[in-house]
PDB file of N, CA and C in Angstrom:
ATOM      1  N   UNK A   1      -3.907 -38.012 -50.010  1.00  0.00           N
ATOM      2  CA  UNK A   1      -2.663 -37.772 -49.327  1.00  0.00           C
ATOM      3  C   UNK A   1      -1.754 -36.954 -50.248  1.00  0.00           C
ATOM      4  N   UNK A   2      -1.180 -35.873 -49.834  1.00  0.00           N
ATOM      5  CA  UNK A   2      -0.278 -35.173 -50.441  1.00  0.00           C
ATOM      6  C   UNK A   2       1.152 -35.141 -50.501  1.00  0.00           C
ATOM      7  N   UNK A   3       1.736 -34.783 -51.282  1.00  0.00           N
ATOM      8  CA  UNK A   3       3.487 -34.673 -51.249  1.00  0.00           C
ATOM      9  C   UNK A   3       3.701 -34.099 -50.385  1.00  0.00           C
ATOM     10  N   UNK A   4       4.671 -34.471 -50.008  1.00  0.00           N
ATOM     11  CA  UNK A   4       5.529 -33.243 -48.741  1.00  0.00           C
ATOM     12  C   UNK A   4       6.532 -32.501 -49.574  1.00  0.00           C
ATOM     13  N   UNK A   5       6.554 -31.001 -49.176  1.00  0.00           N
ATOM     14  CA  UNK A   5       7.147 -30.154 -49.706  1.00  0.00           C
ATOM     15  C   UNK A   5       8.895 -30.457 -49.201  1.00  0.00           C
ATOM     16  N   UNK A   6      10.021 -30.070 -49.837  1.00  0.00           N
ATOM     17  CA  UNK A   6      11.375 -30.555 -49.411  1.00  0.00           C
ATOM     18  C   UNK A   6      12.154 -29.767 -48.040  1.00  0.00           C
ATOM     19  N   UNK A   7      10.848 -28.555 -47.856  1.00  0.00           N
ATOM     20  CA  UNK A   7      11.223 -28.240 -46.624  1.00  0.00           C
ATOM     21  C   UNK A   7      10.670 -29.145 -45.330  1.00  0.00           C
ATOM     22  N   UNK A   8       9.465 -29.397 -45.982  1.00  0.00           N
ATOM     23  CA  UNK A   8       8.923 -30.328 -44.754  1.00  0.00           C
ATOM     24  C   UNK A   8       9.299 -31.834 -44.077  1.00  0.00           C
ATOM     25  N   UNK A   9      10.447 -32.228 -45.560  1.00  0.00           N
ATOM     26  CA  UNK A   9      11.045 -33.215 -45.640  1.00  0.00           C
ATOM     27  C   UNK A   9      12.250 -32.701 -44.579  1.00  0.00           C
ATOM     28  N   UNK A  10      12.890 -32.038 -44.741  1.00  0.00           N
ATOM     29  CA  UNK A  10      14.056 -31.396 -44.200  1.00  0.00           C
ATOM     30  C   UNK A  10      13.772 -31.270 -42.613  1.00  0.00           C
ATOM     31  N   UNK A  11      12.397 -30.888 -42.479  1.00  0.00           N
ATOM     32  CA  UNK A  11      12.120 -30.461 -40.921  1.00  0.00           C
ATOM     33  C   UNK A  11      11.954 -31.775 -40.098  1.00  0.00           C
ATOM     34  N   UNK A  12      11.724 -32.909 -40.650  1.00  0.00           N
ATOM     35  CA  UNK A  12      11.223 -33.861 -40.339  1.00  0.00           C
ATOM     36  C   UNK A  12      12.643 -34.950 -40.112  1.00  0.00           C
ATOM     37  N   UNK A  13      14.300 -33.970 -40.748  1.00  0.00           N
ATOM     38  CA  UNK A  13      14.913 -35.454 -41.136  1.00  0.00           C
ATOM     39  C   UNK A  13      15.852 -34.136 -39.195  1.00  0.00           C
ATOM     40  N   UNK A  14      15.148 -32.871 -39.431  1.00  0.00           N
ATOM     41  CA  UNK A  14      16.063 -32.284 -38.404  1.00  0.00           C
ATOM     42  C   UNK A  14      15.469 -32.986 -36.674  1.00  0.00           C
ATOM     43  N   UNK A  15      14.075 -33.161 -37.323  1.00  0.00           N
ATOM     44  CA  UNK A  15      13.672 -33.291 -35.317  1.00  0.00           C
ATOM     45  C   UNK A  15      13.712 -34.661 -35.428  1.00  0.00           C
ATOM     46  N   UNK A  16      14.381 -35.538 -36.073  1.00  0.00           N
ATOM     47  CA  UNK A  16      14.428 -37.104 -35.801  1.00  0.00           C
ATOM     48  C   UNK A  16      16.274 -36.782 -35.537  1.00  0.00           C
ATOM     49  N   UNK A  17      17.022 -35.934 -36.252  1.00  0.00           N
ATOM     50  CA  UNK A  17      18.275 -35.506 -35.615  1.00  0.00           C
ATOM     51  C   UNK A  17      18.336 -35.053 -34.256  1.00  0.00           C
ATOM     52  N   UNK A  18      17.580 -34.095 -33.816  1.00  0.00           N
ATOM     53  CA  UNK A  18      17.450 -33.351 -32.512  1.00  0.00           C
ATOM     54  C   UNK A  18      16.855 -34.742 -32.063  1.00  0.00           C
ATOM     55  N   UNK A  19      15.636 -35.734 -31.506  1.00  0.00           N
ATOM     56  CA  UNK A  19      15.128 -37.040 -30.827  1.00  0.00           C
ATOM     57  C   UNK A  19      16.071 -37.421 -30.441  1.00  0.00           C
ATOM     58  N   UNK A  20      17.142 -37.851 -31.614  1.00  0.00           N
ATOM     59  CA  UNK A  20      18.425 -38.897 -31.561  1.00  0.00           C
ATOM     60  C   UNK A  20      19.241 -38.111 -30.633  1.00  0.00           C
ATOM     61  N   UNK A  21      19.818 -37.319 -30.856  1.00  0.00           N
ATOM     62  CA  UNK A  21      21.145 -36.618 -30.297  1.00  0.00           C
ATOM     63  C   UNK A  21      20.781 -36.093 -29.241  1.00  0.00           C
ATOM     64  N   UNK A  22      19.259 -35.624 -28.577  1.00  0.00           N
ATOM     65  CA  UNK A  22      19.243 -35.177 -26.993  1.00  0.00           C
ATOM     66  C   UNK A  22      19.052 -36.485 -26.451  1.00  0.00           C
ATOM     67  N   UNK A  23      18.080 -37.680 -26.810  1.00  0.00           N
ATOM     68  CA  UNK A  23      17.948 -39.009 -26.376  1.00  0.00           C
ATOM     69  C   UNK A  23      19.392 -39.488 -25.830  1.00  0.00           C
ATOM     70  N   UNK A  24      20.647 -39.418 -26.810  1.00  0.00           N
ATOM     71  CA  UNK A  24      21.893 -40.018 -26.326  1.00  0.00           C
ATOM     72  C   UNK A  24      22.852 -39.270 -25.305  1.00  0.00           C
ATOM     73  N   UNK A  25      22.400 -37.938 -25.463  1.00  0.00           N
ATOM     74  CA  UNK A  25      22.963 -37.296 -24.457  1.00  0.00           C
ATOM     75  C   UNK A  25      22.176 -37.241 -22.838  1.00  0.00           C
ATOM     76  N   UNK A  26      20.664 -37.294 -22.953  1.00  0.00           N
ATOM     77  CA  UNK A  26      20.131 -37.859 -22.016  1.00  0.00           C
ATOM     78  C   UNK A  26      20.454 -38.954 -21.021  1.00  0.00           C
ATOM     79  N   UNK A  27      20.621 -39.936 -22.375  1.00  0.00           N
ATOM     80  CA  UNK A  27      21.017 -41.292 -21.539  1.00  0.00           C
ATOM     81  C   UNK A  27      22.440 -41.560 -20.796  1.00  0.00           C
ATOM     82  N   UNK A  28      23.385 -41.276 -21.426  1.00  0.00           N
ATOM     83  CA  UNK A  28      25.001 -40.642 -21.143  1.00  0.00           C
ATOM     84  C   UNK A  28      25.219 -40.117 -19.563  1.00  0.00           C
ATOM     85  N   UNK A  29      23.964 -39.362 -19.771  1.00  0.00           N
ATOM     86  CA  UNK A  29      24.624 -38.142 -17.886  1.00  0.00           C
ATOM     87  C   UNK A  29      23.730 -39.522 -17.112  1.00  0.00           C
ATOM     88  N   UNK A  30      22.310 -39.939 -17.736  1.00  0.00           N
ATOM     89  CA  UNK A  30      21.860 -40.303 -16.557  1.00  0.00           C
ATOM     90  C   UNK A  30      22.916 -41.553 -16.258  1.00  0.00           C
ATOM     91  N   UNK A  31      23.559 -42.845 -17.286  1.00  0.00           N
ATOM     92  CA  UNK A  31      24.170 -43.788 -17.019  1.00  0.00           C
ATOM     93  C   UNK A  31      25.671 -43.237 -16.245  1.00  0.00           C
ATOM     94  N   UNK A  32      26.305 -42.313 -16.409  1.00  0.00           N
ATOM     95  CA  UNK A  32      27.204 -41.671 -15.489  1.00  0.00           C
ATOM     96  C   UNK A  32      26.606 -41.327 -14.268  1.00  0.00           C
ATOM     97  N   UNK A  33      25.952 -40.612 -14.134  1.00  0.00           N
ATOM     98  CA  UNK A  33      25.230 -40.245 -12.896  1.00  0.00           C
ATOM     99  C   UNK A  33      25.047 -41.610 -11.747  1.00  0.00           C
ATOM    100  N   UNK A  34      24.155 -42.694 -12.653  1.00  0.00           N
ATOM    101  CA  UNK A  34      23.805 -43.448 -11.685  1.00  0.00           C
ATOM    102  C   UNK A  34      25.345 -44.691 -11.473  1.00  0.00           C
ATOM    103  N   UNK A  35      26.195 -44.666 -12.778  1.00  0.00           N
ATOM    104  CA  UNK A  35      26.759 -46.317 -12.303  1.00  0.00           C
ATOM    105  C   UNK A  35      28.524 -45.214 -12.282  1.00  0.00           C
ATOM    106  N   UNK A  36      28.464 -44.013 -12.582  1.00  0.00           N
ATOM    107  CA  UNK A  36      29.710 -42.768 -11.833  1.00  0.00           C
ATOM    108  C   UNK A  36      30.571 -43.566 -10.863  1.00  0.00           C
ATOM    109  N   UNK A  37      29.825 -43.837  -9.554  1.00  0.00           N
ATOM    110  CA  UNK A  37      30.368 -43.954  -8.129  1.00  0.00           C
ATOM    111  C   UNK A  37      30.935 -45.430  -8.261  1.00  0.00           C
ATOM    112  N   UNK A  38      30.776 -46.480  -9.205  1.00  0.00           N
ATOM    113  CA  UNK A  38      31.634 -47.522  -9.419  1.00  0.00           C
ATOM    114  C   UNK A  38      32.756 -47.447  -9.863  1.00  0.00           C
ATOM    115  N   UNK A  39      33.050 -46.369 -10.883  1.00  0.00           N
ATOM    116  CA  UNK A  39      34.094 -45.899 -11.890  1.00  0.00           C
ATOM    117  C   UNK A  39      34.974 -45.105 -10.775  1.00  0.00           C
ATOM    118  N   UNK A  40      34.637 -44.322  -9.461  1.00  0.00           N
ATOM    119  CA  UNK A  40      35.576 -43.838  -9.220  1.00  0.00           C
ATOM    120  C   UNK A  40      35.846 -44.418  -7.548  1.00  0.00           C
ATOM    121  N   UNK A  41      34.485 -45.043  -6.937  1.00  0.00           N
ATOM    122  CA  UNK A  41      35.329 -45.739  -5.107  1.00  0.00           C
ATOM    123  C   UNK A  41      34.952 -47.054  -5.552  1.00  0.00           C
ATOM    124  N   UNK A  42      36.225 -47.540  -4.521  1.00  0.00           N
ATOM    125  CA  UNK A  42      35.940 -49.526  -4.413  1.00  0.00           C
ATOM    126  C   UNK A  42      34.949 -49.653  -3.726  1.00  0.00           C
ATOM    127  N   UNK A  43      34.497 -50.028  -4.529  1.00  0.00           N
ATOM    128  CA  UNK A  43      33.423 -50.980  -3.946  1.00  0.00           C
ATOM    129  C   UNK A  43      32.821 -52.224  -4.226  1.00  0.00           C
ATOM    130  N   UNK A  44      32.397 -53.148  -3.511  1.00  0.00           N
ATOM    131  CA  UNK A  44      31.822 -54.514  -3.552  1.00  0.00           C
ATOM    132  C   UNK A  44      31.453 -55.047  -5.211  1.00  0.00           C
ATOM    133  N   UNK A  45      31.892 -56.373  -5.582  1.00  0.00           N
ATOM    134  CA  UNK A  45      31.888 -56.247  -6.824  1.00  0.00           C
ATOM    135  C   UNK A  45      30.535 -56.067  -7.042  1.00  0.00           C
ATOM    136  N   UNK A  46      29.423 -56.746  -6.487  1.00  0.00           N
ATOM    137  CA  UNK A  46      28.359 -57.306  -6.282  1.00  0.00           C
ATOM    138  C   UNK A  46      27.146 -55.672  -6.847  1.00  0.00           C
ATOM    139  N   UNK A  47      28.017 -54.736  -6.226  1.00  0.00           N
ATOM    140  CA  UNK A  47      27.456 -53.368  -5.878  1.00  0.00           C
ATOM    141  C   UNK A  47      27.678 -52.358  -7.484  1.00  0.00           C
ATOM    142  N   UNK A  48      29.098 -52.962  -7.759  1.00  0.00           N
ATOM    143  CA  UNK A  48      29.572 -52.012  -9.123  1.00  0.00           C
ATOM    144  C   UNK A  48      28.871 -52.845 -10.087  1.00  0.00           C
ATOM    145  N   UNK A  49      28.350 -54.125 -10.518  1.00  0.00           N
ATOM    146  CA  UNK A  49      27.720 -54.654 -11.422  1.00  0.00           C
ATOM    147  C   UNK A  49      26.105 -54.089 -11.046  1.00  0.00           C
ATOM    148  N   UNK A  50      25.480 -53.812  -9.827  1.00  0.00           N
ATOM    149  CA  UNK A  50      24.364 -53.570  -9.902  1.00  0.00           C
ATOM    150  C   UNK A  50      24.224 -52.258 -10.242  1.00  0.00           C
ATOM    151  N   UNK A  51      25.110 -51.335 -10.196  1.00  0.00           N
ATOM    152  CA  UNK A  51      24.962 -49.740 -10.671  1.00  0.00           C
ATOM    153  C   UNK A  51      25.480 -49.559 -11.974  1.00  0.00           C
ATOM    154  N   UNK A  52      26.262 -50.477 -12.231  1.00  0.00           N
ATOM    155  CA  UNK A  52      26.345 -50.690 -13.887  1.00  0.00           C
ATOM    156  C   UNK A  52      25.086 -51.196 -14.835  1.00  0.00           C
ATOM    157  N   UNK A  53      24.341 -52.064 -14.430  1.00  0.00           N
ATOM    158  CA  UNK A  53      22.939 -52.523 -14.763  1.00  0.00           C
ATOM    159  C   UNK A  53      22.209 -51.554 -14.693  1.00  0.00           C
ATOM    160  N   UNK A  54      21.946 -50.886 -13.409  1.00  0.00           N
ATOM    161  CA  UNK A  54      21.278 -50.515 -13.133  1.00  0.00           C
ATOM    162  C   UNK A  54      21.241 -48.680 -14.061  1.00  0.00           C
ATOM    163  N   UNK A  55      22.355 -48.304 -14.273  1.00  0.00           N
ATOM    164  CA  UNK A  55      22.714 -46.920 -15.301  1.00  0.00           C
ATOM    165  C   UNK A  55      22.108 -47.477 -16.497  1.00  0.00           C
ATOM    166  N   UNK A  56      22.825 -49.056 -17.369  1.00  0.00           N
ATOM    167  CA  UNK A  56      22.258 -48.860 -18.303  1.00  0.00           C
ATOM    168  C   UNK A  56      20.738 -49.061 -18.650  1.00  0.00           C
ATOM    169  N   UNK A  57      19.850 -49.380 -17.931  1.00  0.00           N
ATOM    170  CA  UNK A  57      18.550 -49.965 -18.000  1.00  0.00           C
ATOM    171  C   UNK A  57      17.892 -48.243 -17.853  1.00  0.00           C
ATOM    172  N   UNK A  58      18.275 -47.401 -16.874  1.00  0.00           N
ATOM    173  CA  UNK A  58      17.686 -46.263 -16.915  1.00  0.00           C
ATOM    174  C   UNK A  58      18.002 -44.897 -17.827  1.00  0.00           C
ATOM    175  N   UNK A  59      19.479 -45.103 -18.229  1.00  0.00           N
ATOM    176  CA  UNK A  59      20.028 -44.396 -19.603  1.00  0.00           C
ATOM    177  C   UNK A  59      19.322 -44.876 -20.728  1.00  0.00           C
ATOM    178  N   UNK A  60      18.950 -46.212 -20.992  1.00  0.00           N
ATOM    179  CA  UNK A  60      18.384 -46.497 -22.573  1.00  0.00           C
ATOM    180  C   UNK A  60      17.051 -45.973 -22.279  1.00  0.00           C
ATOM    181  N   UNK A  61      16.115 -46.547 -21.144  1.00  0.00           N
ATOM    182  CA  UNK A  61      15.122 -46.031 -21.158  1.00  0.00           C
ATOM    183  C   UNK A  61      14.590 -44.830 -20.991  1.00  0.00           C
ATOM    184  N   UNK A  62      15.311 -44.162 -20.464  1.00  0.00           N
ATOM    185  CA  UNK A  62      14.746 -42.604 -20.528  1.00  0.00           C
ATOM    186  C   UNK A  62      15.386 -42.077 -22.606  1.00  0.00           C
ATOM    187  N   UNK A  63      16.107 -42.594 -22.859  1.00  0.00           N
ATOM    188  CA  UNK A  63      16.410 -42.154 -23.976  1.00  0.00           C
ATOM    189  C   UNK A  63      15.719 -42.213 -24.802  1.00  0.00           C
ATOM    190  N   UNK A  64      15.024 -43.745 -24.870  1.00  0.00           N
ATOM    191  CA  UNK A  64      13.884 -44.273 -25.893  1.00  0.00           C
ATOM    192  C   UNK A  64      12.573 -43.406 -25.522  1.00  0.00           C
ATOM    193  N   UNK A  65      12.158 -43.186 -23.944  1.00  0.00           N
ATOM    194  CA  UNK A  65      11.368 -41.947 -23.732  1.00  0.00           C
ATOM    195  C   UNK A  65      11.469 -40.653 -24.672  1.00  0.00           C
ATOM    196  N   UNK A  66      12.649 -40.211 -24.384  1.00  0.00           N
ATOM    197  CA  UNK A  66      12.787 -39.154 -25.177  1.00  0.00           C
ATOM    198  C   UNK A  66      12.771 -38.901 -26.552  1.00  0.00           C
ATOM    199  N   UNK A  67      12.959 -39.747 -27.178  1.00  0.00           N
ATOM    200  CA  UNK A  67      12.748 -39.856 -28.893  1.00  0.00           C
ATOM    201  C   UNK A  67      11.294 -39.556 -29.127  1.00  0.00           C
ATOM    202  N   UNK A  68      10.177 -40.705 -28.138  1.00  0.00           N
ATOM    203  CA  UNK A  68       9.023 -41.012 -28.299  1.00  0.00           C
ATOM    204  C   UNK A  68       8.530 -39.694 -27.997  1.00  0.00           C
ATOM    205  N   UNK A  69       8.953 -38.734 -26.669  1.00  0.00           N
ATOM    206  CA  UNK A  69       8.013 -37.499 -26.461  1.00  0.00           C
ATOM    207  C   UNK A  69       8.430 -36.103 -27.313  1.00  0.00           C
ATOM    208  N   UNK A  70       9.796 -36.283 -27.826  1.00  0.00           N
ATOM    209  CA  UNK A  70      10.078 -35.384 -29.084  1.00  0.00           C
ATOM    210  C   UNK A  70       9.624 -35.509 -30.302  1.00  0.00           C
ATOM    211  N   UNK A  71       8.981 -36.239 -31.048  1.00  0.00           N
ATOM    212  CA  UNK A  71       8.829 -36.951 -31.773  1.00  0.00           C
ATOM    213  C   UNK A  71       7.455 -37.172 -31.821  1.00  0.00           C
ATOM    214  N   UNK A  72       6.279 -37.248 -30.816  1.00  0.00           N
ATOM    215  CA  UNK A  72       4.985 -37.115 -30.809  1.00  0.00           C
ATOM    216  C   UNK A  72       4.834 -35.906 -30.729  1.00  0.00           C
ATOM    217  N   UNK A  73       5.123 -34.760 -29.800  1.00  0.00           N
ATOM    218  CA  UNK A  73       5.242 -33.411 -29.743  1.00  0.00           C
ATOM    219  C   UNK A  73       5.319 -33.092 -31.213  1.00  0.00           C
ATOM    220  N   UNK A  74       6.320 -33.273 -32.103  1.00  0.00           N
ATOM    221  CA  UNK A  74       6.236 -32.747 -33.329  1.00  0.00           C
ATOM    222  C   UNK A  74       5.343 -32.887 -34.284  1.00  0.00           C
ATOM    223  N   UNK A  75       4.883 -34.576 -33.563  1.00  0.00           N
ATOM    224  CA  UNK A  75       3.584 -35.176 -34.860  1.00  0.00           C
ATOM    225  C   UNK A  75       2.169 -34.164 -34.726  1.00  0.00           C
ATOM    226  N   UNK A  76       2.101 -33.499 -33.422  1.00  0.00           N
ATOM    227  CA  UNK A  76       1.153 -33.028 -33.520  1.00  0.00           C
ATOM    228  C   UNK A  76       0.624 -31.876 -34.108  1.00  0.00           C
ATOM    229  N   UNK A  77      -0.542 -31.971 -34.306  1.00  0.00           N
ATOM    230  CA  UNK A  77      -1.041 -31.151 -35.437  1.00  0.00           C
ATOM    231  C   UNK A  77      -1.171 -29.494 -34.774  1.00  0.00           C
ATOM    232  N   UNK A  78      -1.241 -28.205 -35.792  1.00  0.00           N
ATOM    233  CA  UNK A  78      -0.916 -27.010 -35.167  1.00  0.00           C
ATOM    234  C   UNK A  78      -1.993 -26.397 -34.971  1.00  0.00           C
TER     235      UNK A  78
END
């Protein structure tokens, strides 16, 4: 096993920066997108807690997606 050169170190600390920061912006539009329409009409409480759940369960998870498919994409070999 070999050293990694300090560029390769560098490339490696940038696409775990880029994973992180499109992952959270990913998750952001989709949890607006889906639990949005609670934040701005009345509606049933019953209804704004399930689109609130329901944003964050699909914002984290597509986010944690996205780390994982940026992040294997890079592992792979050229």
């Amino acid at each position: 096993m070999r050293r990694r050169s300090q560029a390769e170190r560098d490339a490696i600390t940038v696409e775990i920066g880029y994973a992180l920061l499109s992952a959270c912006f990913l998750g952001a539009v989709m949890f607006a997108t889906i639990a949005g329409p609670a934040a701005v009409w009345d509606l049933p409480r019953a209804v704004d807690r399930f689109l609130l759940a329901a944003g964050t369960w699909v914002g984290g998870a597509l986010a944690v997606i996205r780390v994982i498919h940026v992040l294997r994409r890079y592992g792979r070999p050229r």
